[in-house]
Protein backbone atom coordinates (compact mmCIF):
# COMPACT_ATOMS: atom_id res chain seq x y z
CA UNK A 1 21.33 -19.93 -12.90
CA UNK A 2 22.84 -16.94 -10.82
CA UNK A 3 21.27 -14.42 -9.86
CA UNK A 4 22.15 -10.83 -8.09
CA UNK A 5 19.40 -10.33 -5.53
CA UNK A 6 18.75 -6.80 -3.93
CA UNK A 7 18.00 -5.95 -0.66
CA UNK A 8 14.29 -4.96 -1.91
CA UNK A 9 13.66 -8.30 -2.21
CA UNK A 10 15.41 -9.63 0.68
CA UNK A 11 13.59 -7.18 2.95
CA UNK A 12 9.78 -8.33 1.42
CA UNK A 13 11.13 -11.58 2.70
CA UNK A 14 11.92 -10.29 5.92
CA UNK A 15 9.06 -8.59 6.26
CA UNK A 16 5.67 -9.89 7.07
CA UNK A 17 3.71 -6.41 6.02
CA UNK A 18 4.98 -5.73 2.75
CA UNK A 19 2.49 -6.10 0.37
CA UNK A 20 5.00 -8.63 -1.48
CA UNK A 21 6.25 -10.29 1.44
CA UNK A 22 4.74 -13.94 -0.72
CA UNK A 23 5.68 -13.49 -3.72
CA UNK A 24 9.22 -12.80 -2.17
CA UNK A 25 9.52 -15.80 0.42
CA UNK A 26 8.18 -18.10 -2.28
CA UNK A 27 10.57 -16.71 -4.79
CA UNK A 28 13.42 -17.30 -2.41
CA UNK A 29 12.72 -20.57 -2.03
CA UNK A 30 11.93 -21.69 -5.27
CA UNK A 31 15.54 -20.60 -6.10
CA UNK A 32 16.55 -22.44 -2.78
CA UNK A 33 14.99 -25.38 -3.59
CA UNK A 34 16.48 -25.36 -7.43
CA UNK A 35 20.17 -24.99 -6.19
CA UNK A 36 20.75 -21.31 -7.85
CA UNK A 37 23.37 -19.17 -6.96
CA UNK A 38 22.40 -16.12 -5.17
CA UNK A 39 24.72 -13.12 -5.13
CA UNK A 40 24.46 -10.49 -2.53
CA UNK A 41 27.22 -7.60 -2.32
CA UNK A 42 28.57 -7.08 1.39
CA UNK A 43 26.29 -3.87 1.54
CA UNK A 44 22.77 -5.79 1.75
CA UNK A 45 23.26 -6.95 5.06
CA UNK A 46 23.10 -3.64 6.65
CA UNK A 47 20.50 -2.83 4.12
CA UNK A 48 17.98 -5.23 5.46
CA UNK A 49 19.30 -5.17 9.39
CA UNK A 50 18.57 -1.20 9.51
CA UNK A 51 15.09 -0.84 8.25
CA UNK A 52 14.01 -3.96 9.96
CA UNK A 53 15.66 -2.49 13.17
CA UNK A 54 13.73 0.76 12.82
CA UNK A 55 10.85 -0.96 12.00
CA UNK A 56 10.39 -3.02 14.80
CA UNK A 57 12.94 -1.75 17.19
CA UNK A 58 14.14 -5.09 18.01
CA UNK A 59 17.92 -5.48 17.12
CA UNK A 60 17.57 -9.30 17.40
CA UNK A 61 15.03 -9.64 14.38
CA UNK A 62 17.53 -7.44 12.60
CA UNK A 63 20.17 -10.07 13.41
CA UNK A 64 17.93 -12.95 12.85
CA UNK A 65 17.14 -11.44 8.90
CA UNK A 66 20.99 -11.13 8.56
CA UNK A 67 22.25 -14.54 10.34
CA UNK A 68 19.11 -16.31 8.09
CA UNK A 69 20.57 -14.74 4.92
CA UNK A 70 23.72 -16.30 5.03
CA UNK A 71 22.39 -19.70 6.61
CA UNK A 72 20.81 -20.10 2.97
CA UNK A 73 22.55 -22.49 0.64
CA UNK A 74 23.87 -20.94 -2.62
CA UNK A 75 24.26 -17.27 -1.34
CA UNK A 76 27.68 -15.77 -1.60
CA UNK A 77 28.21 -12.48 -0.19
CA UNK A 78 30.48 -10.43 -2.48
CA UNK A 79 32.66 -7.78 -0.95
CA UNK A 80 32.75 -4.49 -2.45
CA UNK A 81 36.10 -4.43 -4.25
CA UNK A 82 37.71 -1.09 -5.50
CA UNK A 83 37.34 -2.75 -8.89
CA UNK A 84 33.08 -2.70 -8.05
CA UNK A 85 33.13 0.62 -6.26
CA UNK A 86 34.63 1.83 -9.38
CA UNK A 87 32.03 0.17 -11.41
CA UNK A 88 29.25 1.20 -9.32
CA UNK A 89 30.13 4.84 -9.58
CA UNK A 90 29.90 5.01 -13.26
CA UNK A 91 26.83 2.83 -13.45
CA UNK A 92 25.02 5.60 -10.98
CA UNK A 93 26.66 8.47 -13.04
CA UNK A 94 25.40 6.78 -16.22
CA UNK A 95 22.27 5.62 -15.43
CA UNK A 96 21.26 8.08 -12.70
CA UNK A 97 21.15 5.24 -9.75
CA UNK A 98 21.52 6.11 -6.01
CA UNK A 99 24.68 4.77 -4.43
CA UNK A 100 23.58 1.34 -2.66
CA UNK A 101 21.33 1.10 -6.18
CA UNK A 102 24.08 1.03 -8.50
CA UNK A 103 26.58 -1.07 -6.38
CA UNK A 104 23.96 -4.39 -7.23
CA UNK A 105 23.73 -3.34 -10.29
CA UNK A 106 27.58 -3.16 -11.17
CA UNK A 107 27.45 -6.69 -9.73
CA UNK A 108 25.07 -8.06 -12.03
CA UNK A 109 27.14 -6.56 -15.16
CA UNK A 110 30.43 -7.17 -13.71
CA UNK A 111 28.99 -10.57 -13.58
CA UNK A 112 27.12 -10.69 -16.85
CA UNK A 113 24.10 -12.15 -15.04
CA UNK A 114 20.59 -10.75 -14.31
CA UNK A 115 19.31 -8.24 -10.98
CA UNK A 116 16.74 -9.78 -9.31
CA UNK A 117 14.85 -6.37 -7.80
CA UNK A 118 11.55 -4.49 -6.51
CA UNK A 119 13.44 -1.15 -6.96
CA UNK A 120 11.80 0.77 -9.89
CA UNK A 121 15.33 2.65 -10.51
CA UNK A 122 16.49 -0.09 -11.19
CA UNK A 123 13.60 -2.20 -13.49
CA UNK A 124 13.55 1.64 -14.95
CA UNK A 125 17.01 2.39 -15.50
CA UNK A 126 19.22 -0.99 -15.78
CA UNK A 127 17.81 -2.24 -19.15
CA UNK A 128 20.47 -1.48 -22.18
CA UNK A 129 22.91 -2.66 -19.29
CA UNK A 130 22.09 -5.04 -16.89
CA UNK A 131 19.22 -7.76 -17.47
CA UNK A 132 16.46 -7.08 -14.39
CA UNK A 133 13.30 -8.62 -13.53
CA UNK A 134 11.00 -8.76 -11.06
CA UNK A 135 10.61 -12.38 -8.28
CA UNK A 136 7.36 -12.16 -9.41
């Protein structure tokens, strides 16, 4: 199966104190370990290297989240084409999503497969248009 992944999820990885930080890693690896295909627009790479940055203030953790993200087999980064930025605008006009929000979710329909997410915009908002569910 593919899957679109959003940097909520990636950043529970990441992150040792989020309360889902588990249920993440073991997620991650489950669909590792199973050979899936993990989709990741170019934007979720600074989205995880910036709040783990200001988190910890240590720009080499920030690098080691982003350099361990693309180490893993079966994720693709996708970059944002003007064909996505187009569909991401719509998507957050139509379904009220913040920028970064709707650009995963454009990828998921533009690729007819589900968002993987924490984000409750988009577990709220997506259904009707874009299959999401939760690593859990």
């Amino acid at each position: 199966m593919t899957l679109v992944v959003d940097a909520s999820v990636w950043m529970s990885v990441f992150w040792p104190d989020d309360p889902r930080h588990a249920i993440s890693r073991a997620w991650i690896e489950r669909q590792v370990g199973a050979e899936e295909q993990l989709l990741i627009p170019a934007l979720a790479l600074p989205e995880v290297a910036g709040p783990i940055r200001r988190r910890t203030g240590a720009h080499y953790l920030a690098q080691q989240a982003v350099n361990a993200m693309l180490d893993l087999p079966g994720v693709t980064i996708i970059p944002i084409t003007e064909e996505l930025g187009k569909l991401s605008g719509e998507l957050a006009g139509m379904l009220c999503l913040r920028g970064a929000d709707a650009v995963y979710a454009a990828l998921a329909f533009m690729q007819s497969i589900p968002l993987v997410s924490w984000d409750q915009e988009h577990i709220e908002r997506c259904p009707g248009h874009v299959a999401t569910r939760t690593p859990d």
